[in-house]
C-alpha atoms as a PDB file:
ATOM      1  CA  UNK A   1      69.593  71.739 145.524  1.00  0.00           C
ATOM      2  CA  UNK A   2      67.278  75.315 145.164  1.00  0.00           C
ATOM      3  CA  UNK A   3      69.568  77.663 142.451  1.00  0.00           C
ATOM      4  CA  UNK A   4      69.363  80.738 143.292  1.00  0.00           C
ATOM      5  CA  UNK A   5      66.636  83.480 141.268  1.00  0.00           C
ATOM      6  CA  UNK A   6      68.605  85.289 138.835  1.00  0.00           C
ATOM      7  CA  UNK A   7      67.260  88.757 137.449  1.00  0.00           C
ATOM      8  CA  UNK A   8      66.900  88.118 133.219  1.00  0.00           C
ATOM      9  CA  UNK A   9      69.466  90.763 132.254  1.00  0.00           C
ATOM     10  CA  UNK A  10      72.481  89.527 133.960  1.00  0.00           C
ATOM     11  CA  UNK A  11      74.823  87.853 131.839  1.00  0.00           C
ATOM     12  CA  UNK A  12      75.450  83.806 132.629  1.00  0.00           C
ATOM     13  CA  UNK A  13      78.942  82.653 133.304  1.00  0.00           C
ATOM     14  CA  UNK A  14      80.959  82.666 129.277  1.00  0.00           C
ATOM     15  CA  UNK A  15      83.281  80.079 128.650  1.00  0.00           C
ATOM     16  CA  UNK A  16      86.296  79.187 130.479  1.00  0.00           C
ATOM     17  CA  UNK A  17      88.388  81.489 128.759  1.00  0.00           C
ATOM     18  CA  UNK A  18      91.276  78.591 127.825  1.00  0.00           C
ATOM     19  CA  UNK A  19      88.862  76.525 126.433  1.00  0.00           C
ATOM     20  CA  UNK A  20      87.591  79.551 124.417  1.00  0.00           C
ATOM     21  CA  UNK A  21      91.088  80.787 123.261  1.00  0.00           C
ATOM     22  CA  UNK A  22      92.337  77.152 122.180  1.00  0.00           C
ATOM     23  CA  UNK A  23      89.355  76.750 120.306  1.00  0.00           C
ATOM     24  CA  UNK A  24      88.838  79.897 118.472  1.00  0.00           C
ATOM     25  CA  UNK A  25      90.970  80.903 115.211  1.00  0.00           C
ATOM     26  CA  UNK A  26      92.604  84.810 115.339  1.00  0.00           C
ATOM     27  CA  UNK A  27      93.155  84.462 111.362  1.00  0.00           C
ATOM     28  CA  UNK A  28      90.674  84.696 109.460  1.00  0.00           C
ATOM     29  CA  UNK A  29      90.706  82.131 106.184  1.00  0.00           C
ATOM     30  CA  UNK A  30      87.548  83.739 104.904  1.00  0.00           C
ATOM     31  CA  UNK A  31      88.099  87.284 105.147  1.00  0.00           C
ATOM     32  CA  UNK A  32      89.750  89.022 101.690  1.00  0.00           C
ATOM     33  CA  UNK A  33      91.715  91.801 102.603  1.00  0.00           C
ATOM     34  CA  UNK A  34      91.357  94.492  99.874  1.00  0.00           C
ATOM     35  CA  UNK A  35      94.033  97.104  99.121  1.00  0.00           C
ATOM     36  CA  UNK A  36      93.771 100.279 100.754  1.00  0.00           C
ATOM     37  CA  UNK A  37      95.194 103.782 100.966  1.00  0.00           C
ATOM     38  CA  UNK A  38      97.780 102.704 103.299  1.00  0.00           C
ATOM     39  CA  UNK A  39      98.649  99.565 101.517  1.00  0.00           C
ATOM     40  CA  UNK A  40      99.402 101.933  98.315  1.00  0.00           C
ATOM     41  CA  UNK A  41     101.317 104.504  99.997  1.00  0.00           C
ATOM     42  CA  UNK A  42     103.152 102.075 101.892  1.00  0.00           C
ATOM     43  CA  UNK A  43     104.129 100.040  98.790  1.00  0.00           C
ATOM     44  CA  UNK A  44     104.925 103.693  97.227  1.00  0.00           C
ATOM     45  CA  UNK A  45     107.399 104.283  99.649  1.00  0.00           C
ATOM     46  CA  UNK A  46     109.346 101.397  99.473  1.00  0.00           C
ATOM     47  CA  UNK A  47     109.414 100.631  95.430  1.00  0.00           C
ATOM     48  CA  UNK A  48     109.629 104.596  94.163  1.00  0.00           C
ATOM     49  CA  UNK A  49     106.815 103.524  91.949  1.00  0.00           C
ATOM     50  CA  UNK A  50     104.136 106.444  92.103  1.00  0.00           C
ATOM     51  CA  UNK A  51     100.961 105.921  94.211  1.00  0.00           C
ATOM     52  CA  UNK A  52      98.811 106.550  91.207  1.00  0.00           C
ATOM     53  CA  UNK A  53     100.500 103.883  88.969  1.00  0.00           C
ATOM     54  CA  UNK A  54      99.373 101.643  91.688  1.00  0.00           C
ATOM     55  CA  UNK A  55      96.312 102.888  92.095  1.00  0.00           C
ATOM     56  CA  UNK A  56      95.118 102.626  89.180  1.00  0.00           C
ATOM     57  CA  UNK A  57      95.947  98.937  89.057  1.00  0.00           C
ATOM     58  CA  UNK A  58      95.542  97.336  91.972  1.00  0.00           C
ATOM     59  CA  UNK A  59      92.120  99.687  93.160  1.00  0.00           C
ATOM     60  CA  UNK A  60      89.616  96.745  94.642  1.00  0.00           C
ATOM     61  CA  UNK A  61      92.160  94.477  94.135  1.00  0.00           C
ATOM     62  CA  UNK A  62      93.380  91.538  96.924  1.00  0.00           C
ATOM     63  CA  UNK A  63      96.183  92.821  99.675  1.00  0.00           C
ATOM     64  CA  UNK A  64      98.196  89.898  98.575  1.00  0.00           C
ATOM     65  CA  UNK A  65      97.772  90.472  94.986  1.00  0.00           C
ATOM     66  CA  UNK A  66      99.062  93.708  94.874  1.00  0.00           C
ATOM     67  CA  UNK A  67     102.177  92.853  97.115  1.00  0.00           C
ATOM     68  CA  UNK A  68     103.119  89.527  95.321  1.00  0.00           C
ATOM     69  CA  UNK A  69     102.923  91.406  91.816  1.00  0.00           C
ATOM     70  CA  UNK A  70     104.646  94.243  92.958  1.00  0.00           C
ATOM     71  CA  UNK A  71     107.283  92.136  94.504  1.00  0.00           C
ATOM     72  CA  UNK A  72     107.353  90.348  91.448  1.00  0.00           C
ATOM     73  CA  UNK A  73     108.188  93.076  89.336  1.00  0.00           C
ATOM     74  CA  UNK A  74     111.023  94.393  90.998  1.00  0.00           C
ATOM     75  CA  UNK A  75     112.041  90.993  91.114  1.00  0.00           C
ATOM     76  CA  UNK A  76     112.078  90.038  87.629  1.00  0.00           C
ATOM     77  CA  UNK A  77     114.422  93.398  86.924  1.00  0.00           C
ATOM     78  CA  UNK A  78     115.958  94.516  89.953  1.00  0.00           C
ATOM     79  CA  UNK A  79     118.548  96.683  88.233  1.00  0.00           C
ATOM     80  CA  UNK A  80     115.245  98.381  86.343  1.00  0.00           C
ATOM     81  CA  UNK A  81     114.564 101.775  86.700  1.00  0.00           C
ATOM     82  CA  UNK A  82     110.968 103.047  88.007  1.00  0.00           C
ATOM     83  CA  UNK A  83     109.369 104.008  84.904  1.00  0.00           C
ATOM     84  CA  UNK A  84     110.828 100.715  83.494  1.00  0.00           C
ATOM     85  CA  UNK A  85     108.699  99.077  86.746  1.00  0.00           C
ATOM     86  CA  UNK A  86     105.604 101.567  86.620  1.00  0.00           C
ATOM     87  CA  UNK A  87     105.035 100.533  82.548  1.00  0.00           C
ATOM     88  CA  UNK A  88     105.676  96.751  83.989  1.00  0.00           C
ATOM     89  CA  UNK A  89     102.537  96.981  86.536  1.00  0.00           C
ATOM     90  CA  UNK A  90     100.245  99.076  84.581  1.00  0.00           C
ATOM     91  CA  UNK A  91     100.968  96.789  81.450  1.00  0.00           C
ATOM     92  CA  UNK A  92     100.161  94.038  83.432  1.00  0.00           C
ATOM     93  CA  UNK A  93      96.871  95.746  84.988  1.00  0.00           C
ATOM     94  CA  UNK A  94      95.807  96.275  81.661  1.00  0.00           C
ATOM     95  CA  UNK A  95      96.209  93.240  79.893  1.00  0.00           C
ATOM     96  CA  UNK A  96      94.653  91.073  83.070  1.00  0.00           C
ATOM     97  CA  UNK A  97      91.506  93.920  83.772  1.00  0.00           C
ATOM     98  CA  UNK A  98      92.780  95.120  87.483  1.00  0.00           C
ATOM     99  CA  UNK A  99      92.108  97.826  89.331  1.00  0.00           C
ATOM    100  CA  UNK A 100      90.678 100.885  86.917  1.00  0.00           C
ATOM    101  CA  UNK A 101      91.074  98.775  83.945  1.00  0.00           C
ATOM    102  CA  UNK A 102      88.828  96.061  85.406  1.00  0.00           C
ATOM    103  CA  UNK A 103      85.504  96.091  82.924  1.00  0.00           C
ATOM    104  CA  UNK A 104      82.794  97.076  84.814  1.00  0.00           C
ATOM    105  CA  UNK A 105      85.041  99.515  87.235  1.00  0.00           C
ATOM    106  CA  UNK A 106      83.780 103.072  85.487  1.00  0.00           C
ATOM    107  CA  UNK A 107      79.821 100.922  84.665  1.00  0.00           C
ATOM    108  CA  UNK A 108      78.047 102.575  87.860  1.00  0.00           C
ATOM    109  CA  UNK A 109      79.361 106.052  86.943  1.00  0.00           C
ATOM    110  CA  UNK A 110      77.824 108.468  84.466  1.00  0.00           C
ATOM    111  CA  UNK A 111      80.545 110.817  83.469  1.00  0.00           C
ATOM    112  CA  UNK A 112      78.909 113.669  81.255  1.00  0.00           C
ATOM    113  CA  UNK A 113      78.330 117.320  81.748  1.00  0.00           C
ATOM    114  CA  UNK A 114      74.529 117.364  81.196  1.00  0.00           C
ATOM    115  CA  UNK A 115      74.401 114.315  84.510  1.00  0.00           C
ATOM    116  CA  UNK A 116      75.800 116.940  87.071  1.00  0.00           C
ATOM    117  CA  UNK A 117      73.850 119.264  85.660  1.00  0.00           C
ATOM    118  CA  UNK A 118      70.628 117.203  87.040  1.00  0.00           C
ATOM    119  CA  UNK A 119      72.160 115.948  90.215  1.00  0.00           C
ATOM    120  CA  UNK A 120      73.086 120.187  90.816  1.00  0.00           C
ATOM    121  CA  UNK A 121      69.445 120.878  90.105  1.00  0.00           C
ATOM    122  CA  UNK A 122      67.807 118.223  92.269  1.00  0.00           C
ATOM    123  CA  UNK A 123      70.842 119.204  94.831  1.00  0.00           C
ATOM    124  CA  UNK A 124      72.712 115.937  94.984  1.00  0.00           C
ATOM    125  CA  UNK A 125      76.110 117.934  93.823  1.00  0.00           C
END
């Protein structure tokens, strides 16, 4: 049997698409999911703790991290109040190096006067 000439740019027939589908995985077991702005505020609205507290100690942090601690904290003293749970998190941030208090979080940053005075003058700031 003669096949038929094809042009090069069309596409060839994919997969059947329930082969494809049974086959392929929708999670993602590999991926780390970071926290994010939304993730913060999110978490902000439903504890009372302030979005900065959080910040501050879960910034580059895992999703799950900074859901399972926070859960833990109101957890461990649910009739605390939210300073009592803000000091709890940022104590814990600081004594495990999260988020800002990580080591090498402020390394890559130079944070004197005379630096933006060079990036203004080669027009960087």
């Amino acid at each position: 049997m003669k096949r038929p000439r094809r042009c090069w740019n069309t596409p060839r027939p994919g997969p059947r698409r329930e082969l494809f589908m049974a086959e392929r995985s929708l999670a993602h077991p590999t991926r780390t999911v970071r926290v994010d702005h939304a993730v913060l505020e999110e978490i902000s609205e439903l504890t009372g703790i302030e979005y900065r507290v959080l910040s501050s100690a879960f910034t580059g942090e895992q999703k799950d991290l900074a859901l399972d601690f926070v859960k833990t904290a109101v957890a461990e003293n649910p009739e605390g109040t939210l300073e009592e749970w803000q000091r709890f998190v940022l104590a814990w941030a600081k004594e495990n190096g999260s988020g800002e208090y990580r080591p090498d979080y402020w390394d890559g940053y130079e944070l004197t006067y005379e630096y933006n005075e060079y990036l203004r003058s080669i027009g960087q700031l």
